[in-house]
N, C-alpha and C. Protein backbone atom coordinates (compact mmCIF):
# COMPACT_ATOMS: atom_id res chain seq x y z
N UNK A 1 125.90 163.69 99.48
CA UNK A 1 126.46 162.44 98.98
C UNK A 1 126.53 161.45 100.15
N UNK A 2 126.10 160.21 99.79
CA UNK A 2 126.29 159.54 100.88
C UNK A 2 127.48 158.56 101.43
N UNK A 3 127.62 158.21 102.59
CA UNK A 3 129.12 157.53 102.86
C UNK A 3 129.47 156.80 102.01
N UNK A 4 128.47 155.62 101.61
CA UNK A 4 128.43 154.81 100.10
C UNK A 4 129.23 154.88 99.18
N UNK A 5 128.84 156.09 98.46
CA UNK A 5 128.91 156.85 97.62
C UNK A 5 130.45 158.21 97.64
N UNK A 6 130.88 158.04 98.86
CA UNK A 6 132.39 158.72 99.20
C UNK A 6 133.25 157.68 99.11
N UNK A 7 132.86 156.43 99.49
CA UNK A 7 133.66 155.69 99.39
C UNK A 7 134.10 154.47 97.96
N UNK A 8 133.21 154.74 97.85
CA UNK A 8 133.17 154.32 95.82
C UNK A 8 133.95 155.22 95.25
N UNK A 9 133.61 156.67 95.29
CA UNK A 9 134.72 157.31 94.55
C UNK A 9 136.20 157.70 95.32
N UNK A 10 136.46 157.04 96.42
CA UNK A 10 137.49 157.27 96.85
C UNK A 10 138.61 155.95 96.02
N UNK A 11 137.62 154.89 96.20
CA UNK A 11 138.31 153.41 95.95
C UNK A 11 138.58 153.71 94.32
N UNK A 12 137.70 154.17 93.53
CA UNK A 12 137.91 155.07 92.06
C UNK A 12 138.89 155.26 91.76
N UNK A 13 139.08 156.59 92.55
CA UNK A 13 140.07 157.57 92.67
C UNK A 13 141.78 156.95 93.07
N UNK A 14 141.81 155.74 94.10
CA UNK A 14 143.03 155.32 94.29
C UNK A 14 143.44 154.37 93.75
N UNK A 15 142.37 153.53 92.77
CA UNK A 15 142.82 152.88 91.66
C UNK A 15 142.70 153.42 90.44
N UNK A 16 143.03 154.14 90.15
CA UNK A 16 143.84 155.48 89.28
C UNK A 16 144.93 155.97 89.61
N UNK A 17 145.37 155.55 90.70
CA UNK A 17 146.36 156.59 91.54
C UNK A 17 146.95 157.31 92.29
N UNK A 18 145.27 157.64 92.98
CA UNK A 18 145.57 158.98 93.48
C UNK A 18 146.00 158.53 95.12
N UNK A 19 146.92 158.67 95.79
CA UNK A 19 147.20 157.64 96.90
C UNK A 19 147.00 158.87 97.71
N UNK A 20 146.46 160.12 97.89
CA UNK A 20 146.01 160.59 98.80
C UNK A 20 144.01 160.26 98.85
N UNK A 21 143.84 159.80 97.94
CA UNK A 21 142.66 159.05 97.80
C UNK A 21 142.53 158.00 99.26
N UNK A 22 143.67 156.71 98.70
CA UNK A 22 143.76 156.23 99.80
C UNK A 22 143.44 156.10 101.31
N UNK A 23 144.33 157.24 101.16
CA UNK A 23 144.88 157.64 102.61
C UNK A 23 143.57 158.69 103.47
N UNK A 24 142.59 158.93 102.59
CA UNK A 24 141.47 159.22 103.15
C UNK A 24 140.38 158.34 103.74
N UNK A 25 140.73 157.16 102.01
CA UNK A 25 139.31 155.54 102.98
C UNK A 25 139.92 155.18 104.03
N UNK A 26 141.62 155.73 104.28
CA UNK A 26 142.28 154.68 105.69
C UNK A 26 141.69 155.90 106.58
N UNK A 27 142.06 156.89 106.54
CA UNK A 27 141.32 158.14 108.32
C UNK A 27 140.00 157.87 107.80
N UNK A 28 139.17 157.49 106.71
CA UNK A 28 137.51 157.45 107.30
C UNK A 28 137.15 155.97 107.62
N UNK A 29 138.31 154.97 107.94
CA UNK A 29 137.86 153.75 108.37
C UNK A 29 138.65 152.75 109.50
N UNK A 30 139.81 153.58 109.78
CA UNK A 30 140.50 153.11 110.84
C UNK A 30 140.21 152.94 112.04
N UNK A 31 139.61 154.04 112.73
CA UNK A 31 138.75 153.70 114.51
C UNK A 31 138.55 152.53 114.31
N UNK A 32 137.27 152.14 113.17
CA UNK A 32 136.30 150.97 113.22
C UNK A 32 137.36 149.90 113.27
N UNK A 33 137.78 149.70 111.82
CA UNK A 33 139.01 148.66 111.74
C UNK A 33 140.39 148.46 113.34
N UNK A 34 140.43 149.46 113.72
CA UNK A 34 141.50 148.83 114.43
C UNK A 34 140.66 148.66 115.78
N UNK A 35 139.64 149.42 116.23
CA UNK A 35 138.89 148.91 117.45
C UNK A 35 138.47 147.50 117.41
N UNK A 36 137.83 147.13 116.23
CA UNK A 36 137.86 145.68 115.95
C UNK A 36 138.66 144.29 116.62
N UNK A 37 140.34 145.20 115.70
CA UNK A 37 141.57 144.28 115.90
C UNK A 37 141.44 143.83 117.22
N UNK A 38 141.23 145.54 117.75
CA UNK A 38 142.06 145.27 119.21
C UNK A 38 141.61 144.74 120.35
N UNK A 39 140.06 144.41 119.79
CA UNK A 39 139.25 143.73 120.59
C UNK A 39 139.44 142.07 120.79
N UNK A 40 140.01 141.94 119.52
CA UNK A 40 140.15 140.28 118.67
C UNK A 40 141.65 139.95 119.41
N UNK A 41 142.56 140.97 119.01
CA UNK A 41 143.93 140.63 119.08
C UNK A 41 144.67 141.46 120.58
N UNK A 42 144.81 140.64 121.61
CA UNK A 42 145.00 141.54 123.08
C UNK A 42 146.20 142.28 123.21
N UNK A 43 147.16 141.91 122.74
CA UNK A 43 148.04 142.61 122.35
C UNK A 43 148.10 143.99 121.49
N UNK A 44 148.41 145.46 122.19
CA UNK A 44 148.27 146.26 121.17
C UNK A 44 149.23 146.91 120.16
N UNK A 45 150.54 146.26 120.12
CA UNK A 45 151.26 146.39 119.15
C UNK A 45 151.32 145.37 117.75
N UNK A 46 150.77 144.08 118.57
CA UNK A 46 150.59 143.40 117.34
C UNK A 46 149.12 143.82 116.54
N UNK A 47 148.50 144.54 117.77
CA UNK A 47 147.13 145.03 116.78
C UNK A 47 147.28 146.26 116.09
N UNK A 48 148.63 147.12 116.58
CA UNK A 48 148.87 147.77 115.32
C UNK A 48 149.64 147.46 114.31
N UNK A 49 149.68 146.70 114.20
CA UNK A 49 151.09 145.95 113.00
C UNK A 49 149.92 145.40 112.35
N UNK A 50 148.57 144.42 112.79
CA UNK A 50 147.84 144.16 111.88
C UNK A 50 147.05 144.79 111.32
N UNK A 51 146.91 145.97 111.87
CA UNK A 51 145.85 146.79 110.82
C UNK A 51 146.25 147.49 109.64
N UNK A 52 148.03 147.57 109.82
CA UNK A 52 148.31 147.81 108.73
C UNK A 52 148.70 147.21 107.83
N UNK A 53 149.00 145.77 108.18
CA UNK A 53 148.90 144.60 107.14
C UNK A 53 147.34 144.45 106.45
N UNK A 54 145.80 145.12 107.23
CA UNK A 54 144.86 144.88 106.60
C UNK A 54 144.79 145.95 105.61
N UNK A 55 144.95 147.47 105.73
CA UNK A 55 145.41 148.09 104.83
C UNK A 55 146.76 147.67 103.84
N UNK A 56 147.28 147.06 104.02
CA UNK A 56 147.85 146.68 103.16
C UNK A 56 147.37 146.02 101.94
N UNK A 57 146.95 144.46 102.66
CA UNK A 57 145.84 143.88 101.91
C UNK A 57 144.94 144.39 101.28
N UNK A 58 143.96 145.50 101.39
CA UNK A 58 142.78 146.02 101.43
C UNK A 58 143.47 146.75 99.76
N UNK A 59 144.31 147.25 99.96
CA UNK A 59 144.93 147.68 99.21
C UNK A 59 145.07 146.90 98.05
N UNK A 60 145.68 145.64 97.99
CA UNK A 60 145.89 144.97 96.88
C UNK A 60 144.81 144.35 96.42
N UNK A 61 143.80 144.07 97.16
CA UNK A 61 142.45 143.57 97.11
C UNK A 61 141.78 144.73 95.90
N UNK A 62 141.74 145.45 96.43
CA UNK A 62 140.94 147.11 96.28
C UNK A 62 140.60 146.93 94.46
N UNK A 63 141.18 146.32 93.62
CA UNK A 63 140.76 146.22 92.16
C UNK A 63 139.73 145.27 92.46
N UNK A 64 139.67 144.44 93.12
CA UNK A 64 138.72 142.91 92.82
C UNK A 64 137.18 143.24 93.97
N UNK A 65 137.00 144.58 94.50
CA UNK A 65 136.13 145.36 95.27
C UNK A 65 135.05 145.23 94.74
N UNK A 66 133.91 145.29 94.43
CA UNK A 66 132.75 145.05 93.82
C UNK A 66 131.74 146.47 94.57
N UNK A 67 132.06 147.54 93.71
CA UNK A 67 131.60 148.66 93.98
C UNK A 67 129.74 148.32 94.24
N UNK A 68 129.34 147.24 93.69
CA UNK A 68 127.81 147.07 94.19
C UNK A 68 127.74 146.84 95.44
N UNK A 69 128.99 146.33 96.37
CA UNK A 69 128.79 145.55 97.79
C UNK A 69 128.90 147.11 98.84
N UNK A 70 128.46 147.13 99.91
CA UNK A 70 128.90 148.20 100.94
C UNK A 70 130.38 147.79 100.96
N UNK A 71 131.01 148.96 101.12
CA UNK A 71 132.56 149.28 101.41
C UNK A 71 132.76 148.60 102.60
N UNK A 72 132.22 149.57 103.42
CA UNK A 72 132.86 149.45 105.21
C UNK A 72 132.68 147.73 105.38
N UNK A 73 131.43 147.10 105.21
CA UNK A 73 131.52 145.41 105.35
C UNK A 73 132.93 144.84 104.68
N UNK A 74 132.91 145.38 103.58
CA UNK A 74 134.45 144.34 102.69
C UNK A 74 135.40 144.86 103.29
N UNK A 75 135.36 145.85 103.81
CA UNK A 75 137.28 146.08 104.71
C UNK A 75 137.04 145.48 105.46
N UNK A 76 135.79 145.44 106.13
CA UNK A 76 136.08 144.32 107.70
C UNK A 76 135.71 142.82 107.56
N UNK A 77 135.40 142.37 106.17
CA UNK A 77 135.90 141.32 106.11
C UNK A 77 137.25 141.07 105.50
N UNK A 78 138.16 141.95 105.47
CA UNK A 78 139.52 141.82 105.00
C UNK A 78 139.67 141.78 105.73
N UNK A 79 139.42 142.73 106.67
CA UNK A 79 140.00 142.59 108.59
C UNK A 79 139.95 141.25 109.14
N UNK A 80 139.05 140.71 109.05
CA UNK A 80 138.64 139.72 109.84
C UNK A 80 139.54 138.08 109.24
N UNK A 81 139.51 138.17 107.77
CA UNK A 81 140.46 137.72 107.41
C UNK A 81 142.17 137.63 107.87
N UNK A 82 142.70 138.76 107.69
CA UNK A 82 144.18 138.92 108.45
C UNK A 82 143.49 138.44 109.81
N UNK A 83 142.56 138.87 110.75
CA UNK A 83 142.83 138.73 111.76
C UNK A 83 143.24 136.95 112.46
N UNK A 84 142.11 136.00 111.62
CA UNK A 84 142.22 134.96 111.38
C UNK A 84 143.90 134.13 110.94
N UNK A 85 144.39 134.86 109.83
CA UNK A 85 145.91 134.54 109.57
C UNK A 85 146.86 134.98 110.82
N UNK A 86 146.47 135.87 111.35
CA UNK A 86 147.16 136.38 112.40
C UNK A 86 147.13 135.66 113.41
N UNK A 87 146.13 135.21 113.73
CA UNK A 87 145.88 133.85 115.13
C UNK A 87 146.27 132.48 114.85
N UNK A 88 146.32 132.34 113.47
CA UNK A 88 147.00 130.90 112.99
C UNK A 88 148.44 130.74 113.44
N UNK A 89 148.90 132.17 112.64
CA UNK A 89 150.48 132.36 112.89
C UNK A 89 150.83 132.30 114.17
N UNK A 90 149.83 133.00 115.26
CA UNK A 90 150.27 133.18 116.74
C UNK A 90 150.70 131.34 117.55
N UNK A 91 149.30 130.91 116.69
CA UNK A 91 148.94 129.78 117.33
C UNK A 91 149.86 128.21 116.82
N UNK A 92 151.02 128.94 116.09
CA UNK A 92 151.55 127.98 114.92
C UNK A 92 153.17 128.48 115.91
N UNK A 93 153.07 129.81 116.22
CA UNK A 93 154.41 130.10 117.16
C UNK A 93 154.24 129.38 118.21
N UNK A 94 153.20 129.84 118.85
CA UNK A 94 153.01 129.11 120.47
C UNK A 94 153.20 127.52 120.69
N UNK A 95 152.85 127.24 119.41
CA UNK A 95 153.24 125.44 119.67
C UNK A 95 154.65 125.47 119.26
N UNK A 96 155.57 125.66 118.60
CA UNK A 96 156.91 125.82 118.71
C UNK A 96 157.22 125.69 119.45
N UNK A 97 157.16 127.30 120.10
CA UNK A 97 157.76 127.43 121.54
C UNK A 97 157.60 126.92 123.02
N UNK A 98 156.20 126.45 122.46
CA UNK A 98 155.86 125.37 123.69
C UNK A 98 156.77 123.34 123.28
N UNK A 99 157.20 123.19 122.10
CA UNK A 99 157.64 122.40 121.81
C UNK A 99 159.46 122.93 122.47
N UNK A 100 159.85 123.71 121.88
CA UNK A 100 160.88 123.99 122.53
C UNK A 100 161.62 123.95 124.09
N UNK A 101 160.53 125.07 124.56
CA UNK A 101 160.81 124.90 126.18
C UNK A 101 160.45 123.55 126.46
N UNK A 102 159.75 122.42 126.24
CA UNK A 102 159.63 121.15 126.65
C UNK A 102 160.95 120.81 126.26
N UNK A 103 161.57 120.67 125.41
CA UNK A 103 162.58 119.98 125.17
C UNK A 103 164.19 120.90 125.80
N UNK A 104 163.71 121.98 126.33
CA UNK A 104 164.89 122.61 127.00
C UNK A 104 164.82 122.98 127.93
N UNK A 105 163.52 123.36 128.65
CA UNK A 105 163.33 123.60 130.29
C UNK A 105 162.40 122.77 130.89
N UNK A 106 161.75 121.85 130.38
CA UNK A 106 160.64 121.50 130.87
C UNK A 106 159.36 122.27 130.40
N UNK A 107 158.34 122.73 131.33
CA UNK A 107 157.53 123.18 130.82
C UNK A 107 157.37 124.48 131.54
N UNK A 108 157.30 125.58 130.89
CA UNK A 108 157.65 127.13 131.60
C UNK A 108 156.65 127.91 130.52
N UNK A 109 155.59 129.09 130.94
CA UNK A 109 155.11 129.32 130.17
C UNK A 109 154.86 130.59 130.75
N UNK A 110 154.84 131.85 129.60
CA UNK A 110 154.49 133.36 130.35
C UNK A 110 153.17 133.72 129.45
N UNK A 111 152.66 133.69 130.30
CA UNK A 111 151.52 134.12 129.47
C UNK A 111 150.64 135.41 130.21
N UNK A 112 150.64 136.46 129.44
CA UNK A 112 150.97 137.67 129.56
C UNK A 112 149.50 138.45 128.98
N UNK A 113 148.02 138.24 129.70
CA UNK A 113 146.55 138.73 128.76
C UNK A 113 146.63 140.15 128.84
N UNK A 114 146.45 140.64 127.83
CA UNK A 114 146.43 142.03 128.10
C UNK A 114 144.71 142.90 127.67
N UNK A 115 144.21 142.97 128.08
CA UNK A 115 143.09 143.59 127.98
C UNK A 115 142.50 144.95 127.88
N UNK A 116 141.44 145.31 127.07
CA UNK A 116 141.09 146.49 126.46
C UNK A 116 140.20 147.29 128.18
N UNK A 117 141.13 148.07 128.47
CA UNK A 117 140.91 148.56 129.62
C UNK A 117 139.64 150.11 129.34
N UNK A 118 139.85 150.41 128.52
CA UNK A 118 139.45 151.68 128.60
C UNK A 118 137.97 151.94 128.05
N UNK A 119 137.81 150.58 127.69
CA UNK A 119 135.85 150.62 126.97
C UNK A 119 135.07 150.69 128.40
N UNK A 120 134.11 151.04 127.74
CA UNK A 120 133.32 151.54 129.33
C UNK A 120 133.23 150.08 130.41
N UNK A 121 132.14 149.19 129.81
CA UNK A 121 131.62 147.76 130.49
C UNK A 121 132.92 146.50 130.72
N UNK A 122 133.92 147.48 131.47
CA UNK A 122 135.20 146.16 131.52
C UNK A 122 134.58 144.82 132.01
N UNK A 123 134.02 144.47 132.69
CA UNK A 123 133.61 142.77 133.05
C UNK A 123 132.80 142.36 132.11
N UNK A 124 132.00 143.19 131.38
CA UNK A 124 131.34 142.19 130.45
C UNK A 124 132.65 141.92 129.05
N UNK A 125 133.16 143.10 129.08
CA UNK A 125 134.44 142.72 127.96
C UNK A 125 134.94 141.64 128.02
N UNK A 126 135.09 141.61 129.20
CA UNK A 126 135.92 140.24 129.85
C UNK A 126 135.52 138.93 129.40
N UNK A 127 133.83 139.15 129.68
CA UNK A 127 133.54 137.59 129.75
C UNK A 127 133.40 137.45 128.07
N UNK A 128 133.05 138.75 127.62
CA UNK A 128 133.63 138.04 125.92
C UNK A 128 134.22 137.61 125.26
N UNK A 129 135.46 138.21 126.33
CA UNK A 129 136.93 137.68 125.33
C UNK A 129 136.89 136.29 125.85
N UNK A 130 136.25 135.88 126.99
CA UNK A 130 136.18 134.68 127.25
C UNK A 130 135.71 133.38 126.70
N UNK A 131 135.12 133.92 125.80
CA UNK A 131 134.30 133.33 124.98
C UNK A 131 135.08 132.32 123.84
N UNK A 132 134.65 131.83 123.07
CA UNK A 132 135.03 131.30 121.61
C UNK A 132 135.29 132.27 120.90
N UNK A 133 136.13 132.23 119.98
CA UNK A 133 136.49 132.99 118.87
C UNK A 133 135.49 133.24 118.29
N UNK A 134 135.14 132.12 117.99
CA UNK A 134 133.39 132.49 116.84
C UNK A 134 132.61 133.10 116.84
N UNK A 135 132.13 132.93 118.44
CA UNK A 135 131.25 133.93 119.03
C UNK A 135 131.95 135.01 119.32
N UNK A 136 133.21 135.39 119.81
CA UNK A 136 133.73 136.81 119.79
C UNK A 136 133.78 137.47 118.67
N UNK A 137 133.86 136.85 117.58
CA UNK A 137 133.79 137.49 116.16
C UNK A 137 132.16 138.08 115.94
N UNK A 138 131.38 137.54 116.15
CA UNK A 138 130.00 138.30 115.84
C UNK A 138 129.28 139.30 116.98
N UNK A 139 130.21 138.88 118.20
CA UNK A 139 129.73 139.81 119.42
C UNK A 139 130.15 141.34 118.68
N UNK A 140 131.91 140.96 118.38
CA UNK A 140 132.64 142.07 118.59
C UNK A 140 131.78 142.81 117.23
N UNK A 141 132.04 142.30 115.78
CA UNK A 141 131.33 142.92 114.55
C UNK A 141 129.72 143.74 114.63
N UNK A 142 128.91 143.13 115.63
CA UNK A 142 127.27 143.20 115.70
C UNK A 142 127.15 144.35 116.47
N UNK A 143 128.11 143.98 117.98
CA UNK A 143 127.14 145.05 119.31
C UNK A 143 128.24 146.14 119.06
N UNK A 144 129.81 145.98 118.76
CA UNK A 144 131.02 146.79 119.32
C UNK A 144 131.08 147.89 117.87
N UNK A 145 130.56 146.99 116.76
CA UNK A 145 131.26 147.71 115.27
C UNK A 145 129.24 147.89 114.99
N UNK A 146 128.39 147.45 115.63
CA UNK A 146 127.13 148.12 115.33
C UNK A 146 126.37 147.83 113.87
N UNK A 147 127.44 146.75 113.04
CA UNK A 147 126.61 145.92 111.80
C UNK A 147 125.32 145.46 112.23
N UNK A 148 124.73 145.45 110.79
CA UNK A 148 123.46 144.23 111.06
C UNK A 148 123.67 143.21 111.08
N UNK A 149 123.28 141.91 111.47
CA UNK A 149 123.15 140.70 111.29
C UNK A 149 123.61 140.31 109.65
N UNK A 150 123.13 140.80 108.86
CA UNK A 150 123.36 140.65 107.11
C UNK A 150 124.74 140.69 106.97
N UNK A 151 125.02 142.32 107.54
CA UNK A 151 126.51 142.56 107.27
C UNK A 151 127.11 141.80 107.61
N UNK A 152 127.00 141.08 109.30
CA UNK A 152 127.94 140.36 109.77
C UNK A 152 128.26 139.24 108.98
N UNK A 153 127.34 138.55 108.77
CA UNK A 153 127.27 137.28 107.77
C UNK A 153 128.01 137.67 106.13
N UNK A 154 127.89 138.58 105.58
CA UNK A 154 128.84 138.84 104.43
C UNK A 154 130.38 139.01 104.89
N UNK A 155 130.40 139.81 105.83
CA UNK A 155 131.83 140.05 106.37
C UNK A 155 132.56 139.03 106.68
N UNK A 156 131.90 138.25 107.62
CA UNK A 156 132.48 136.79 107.62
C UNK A 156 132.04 135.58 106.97
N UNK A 157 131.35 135.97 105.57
CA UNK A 157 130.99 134.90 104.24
C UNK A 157 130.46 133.51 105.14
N UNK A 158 129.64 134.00 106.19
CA UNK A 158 129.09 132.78 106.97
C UNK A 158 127.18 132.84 106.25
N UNK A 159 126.54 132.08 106.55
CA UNK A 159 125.16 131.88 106.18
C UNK A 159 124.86 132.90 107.85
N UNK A 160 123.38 133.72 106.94
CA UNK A 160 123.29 134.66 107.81
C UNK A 160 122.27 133.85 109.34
N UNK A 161 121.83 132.62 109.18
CA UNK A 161 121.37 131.77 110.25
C UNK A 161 122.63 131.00 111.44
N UNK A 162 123.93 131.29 111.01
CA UNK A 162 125.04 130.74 111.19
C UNK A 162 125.08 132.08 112.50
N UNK A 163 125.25 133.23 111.93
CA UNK A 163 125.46 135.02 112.63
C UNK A 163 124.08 134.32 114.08
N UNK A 164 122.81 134.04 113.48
CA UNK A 164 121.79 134.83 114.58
C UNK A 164 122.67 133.60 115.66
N UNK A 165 122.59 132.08 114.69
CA UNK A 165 123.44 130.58 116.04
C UNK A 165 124.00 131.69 116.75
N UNK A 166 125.20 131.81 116.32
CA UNK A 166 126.39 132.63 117.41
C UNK A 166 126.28 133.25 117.94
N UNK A 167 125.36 134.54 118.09
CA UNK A 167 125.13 135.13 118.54
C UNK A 167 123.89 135.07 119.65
N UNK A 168 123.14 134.27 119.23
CA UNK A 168 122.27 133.56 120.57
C UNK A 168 122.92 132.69 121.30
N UNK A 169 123.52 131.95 120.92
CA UNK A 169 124.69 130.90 122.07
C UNK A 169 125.81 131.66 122.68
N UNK A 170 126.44 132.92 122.18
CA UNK A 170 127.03 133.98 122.56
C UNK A 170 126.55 134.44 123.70
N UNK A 171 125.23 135.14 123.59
CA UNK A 171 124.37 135.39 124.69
C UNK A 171 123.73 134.86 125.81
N UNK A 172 123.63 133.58 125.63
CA UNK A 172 123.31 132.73 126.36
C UNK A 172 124.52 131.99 126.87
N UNK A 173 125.66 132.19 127.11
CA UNK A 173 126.74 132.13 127.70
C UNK A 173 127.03 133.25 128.53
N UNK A 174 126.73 134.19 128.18
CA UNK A 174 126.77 135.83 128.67
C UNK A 174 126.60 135.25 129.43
N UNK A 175 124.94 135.09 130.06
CA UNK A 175 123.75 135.42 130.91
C UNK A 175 123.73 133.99 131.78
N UNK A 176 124.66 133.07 131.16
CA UNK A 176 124.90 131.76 132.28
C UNK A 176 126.17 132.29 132.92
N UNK A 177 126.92 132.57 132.81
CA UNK A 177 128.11 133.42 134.02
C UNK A 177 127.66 134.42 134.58
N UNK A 178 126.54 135.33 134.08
CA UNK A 178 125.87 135.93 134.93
C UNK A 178 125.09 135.46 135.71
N UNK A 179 124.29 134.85 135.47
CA UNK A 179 123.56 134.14 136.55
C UNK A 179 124.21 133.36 137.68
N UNK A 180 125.53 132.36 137.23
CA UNK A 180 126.47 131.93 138.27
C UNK A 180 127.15 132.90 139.29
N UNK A 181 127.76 133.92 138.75
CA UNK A 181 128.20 135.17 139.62
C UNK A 181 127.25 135.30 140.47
N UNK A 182 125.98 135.97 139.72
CA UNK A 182 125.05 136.38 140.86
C UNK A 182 124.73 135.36 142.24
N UNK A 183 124.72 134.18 141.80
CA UNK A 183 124.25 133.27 142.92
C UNK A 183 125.77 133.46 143.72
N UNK A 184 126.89 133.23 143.20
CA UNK A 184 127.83 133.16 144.19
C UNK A 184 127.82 134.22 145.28
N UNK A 185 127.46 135.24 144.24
CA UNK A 185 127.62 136.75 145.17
C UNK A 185 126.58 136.63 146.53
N UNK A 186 125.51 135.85 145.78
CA UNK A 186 124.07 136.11 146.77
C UNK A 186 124.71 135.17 148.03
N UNK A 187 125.36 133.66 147.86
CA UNK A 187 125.58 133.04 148.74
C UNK A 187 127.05 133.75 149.95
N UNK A 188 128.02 134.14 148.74
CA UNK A 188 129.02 134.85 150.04
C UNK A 188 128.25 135.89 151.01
N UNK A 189 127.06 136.87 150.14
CA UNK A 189 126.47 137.88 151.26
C UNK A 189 125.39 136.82 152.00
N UNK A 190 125.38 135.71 152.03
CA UNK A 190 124.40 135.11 153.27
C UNK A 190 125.22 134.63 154.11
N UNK A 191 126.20 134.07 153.57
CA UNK A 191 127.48 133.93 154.18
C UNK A 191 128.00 134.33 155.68
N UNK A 192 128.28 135.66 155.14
CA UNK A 192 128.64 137.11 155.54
C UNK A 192 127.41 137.49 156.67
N UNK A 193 126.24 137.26 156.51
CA UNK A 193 125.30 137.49 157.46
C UNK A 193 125.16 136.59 158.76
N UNK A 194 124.95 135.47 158.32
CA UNK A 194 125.26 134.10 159.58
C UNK A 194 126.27 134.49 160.28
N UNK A 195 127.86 134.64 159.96
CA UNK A 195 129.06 134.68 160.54
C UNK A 195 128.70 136.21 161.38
């Protein structure tokens, strides 16, 4: 039977009821889903609080599923959805509180990045998260979660010429901080040689 096809009759099965149904599409789809988050969202408590708001969602969604579509794409465009509400909300606090402390300390700000330490290529992680959202959204979905181009574009209901944009201007941002590094590096070691 194929994954497809486990996961059609799981989604079946838990809209009938069966909530250990459930609780199986969540252990055969969580790595993906929350490696995602936690790539998107740097914080890792709020990236576990949102993955279970996407199971949550996913959940109430789960009747309006369209058993013709691949599974794993529609959870991670539910994902990608919360993740989006989730950065609004962040970004809807942060001006508050940046409205606040102006009006009660001046201007004071902690800002606190916390980063996914433990994936193998930490500096290129880096320069992704560095990136635009937009383009972190199709880096992270394409190279990290291993979709096709198609998928990506359904997942995030973008036109699939929209996926290759981002992802070539993605790349070509890569490879211009790479290329800047490298020259810096090349000039401190000539540097280093004269002196």
């Amino acid at each position: 039977m194929s994954e497809q096809n486990e996961y059609i009759i799981l989604v079946k099965l838990t809209l009938a009821g069966d909530h250990e149904a459930y609780g199986e599409l969540y252990e055969k789809t969580v790595t993906d889903v929350y490696r995602t988050v936690r790539f998107l969202v740097h914080d890792a408590a709020d990236a576990e609080d949102l993955v279970q708001e996407i199971y949550i969602q996913a959940y109430r969604s789960l009747a309006r599923y369209d058993p013709g579509r691949a599974f794993r794409p529609w959870l991670m465009g539910v994902s990608m959805r919360q993740v989006k509400s989730y950065r609004r909300r962040k970004m809807m606090q942060f001006r508050f509180k940046q409205r606040m402390e102006q009006m009660d300390t001046g201007m004071e700000y902690d800002f606190s990045p916390h980063l996914i330490r433990k994936l193998a290529n930490l500096p290129l992680l880096e320069q992704v998260q560095r990136l635009p959202y937009k383009l972190q959204q199709v880096v992270t979905l394409h190279y990290l979660n291993e979709y096709t181009q198609e998928e990506v574009a359904d997942i995030l209901d973008i036109p699939l010429g929209t996926v290759k944009s981002r992802i070539h201007a993605a790349l070509t941002k890569l490879r211009q901080k790479q290329q800047l590094h490298s020259e810096f590096t090349r000039k401190v070691d000539n540097a280093n040689e004269i002196g």
